[in-house]
N, C-alpha and C. Protein backbone atom coordinates (compact mmCIF):
# COMPACT_ATOMS: atom_id res chain seq x y z
N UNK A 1 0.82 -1.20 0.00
CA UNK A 1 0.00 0.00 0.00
C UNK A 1 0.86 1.26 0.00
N UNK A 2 1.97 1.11 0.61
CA UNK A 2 2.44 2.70 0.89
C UNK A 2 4.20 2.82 -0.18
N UNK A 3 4.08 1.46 -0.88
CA UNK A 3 4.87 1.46 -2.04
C UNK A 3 4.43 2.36 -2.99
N UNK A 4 3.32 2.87 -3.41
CA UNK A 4 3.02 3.49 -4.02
C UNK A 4 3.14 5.44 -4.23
N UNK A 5 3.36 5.47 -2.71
CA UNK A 5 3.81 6.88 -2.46
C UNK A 5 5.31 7.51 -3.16
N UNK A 6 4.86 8.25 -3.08
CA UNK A 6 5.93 8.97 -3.84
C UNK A 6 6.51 10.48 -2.95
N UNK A 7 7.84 10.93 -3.09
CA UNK A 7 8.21 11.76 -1.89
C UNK A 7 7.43 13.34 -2.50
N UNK A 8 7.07 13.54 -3.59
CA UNK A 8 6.60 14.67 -3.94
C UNK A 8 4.91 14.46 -3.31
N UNK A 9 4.48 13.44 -3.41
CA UNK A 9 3.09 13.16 -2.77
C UNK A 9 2.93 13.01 -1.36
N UNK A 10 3.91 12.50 -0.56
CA UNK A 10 4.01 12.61 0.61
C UNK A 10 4.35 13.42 1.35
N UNK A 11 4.86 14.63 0.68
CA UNK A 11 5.10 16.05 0.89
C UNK A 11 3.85 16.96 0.70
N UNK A 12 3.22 16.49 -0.42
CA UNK A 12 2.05 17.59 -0.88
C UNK A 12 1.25 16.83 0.66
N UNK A 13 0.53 15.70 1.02
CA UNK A 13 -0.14 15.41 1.97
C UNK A 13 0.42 15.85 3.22
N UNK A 14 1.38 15.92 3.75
CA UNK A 14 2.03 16.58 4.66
C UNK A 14 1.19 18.13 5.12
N UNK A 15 1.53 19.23 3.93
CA UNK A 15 1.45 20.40 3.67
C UNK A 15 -0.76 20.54 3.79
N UNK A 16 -1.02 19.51 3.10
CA UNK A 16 -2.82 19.67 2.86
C UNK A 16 -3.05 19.37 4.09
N UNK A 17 -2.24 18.28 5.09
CA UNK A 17 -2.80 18.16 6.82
C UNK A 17 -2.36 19.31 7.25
N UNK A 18 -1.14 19.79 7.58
CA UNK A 18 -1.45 21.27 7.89
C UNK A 18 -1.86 22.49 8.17
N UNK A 19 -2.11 22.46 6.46
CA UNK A 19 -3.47 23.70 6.22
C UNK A 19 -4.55 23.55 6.99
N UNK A 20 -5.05 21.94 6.82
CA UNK A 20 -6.44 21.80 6.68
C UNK A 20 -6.20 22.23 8.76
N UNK A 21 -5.51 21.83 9.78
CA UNK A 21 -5.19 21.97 11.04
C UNK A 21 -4.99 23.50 10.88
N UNK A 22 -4.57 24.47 10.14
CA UNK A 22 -4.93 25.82 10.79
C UNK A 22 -5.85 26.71 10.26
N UNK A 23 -6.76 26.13 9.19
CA UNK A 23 -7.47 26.15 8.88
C UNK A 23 -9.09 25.81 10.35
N UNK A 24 -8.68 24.85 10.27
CA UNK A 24 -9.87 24.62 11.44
C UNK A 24 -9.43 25.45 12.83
N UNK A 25 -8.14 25.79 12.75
CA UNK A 25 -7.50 26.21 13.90
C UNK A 25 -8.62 27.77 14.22
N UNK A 26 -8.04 28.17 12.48
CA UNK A 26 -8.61 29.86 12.49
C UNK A 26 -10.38 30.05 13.06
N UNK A 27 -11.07 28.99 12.54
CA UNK A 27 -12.17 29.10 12.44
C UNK A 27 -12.50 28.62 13.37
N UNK A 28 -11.77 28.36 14.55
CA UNK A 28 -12.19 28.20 15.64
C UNK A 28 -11.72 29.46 16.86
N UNK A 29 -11.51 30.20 16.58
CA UNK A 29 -11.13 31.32 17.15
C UNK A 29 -9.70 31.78 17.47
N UNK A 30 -8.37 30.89 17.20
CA UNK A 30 -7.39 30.84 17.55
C UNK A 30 -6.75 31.92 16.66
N UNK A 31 -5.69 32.88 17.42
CA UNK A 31 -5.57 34.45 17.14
C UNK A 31 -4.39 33.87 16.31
N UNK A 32 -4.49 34.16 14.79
CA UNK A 32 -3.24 34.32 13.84
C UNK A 32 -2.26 35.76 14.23
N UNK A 33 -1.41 35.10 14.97
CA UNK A 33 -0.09 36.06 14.84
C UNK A 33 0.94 35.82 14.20
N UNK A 34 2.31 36.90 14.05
CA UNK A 34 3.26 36.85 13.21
C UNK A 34 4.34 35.85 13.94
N UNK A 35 4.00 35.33 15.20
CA UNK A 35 4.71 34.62 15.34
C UNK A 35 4.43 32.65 15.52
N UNK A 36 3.04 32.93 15.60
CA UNK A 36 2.06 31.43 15.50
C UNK A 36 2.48 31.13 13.33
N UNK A 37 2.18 32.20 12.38
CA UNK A 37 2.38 32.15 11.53
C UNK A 37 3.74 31.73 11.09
N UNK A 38 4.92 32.33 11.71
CA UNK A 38 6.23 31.38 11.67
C UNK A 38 6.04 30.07 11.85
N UNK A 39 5.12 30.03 13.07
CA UNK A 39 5.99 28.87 13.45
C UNK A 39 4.91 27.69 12.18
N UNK A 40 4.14 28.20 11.91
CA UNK A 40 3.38 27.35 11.14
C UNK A 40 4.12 27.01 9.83
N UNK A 41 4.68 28.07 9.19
CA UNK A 41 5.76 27.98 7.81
C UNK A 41 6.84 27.25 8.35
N UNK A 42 7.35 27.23 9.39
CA UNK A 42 8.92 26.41 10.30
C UNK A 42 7.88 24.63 9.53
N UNK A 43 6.84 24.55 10.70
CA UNK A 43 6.04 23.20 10.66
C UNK A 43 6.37 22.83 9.38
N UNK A 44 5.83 23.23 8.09
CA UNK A 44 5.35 23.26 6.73
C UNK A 44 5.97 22.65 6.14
N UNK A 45 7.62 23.88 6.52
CA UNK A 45 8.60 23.46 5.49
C UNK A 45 9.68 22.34 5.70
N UNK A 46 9.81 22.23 7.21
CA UNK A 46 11.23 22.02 7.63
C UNK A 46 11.05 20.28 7.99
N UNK A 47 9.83 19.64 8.28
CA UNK A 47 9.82 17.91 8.52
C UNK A 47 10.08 17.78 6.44
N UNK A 48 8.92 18.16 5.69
CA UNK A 48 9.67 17.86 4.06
C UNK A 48 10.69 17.84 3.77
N UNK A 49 11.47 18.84 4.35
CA UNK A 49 12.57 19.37 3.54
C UNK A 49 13.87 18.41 3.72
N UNK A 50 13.36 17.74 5.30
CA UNK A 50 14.12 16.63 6.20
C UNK A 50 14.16 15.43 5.35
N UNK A 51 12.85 15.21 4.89
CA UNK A 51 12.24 13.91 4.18
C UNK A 51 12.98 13.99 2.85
N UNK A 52 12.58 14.79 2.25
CA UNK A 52 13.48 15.19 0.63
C UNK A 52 14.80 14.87 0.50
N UNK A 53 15.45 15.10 2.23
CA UNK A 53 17.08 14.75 1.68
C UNK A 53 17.52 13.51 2.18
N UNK A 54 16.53 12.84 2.78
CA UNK A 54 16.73 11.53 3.53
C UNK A 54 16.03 10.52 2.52
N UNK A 55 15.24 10.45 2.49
CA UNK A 55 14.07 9.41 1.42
C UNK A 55 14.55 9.43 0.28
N UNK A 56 15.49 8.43 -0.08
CA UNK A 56 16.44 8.30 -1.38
C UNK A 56 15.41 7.25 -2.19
N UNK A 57 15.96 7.48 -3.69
CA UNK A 57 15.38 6.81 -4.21
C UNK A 57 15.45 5.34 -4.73
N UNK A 58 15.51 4.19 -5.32
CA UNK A 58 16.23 2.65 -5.72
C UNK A 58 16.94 2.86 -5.40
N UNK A 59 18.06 1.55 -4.70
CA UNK A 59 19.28 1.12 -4.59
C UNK A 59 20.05 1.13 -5.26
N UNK A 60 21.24 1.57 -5.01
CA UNK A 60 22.03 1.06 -6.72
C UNK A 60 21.86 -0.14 -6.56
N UNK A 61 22.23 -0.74 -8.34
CA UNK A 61 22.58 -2.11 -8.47
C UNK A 61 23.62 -2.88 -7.81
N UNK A 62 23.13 -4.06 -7.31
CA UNK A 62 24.83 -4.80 -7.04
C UNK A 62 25.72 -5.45 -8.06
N UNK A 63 26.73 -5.43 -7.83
CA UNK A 63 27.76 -6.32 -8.73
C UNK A 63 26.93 -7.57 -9.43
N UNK A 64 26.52 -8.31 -8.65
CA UNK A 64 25.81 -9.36 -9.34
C UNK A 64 24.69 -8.77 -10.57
N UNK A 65 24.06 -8.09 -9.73
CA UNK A 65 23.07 -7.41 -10.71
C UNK A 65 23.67 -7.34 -12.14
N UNK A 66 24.44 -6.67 -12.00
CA UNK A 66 25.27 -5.71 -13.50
C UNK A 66 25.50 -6.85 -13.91
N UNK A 67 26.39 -7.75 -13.84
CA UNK A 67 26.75 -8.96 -14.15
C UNK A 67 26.43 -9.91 -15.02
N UNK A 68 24.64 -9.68 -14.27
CA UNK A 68 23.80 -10.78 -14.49
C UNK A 68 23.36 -9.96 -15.79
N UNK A 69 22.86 -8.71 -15.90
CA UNK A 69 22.39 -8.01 -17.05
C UNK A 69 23.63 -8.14 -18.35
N UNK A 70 24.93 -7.90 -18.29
CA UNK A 70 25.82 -8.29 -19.41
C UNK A 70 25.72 -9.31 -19.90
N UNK A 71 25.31 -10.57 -18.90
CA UNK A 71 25.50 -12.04 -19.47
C UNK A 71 23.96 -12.13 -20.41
N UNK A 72 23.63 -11.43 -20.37
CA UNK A 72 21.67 -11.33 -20.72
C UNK A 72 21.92 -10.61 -22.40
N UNK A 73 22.29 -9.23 -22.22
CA UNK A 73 22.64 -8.54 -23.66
C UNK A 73 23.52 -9.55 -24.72
């Protein structure tokens, strides 16, 4: 199931829970300041940005691998 994710999609869902949390936040009376607003852009950006440089993509091949593909061509 979660093979299917992708780090640009798991970033965009990240960012839409967010919103949608200060979103309900606002509309529930909670006072938007310039410093609740930092810290909300800090939230936003900075767990993705973590994920983006950690969440690599395929393995390289192993020796065998390569190997096995020459003996194939």
């Amino acid at each position: 199931m979660f093979q299917s994710i992708t780090r640009p999609i798991a970033v965009a869902i990240w960012c839409v829970l967010l919103l949608i949390v200060a979103g309900v936040g606002a509309l529930a009376g909670v006072p938007i300041t310039p410093a609740a607003s930092s810290l909300w852009v800090v939230a936003c950006v900075v767990p993705p940005a973590i994920m983006l440089m950690v969440w690599r993509g395929a393995p390289p091949q192993t020796v065998a691998e390569v190997l096995h593909a020459v003996d194939q061509a």
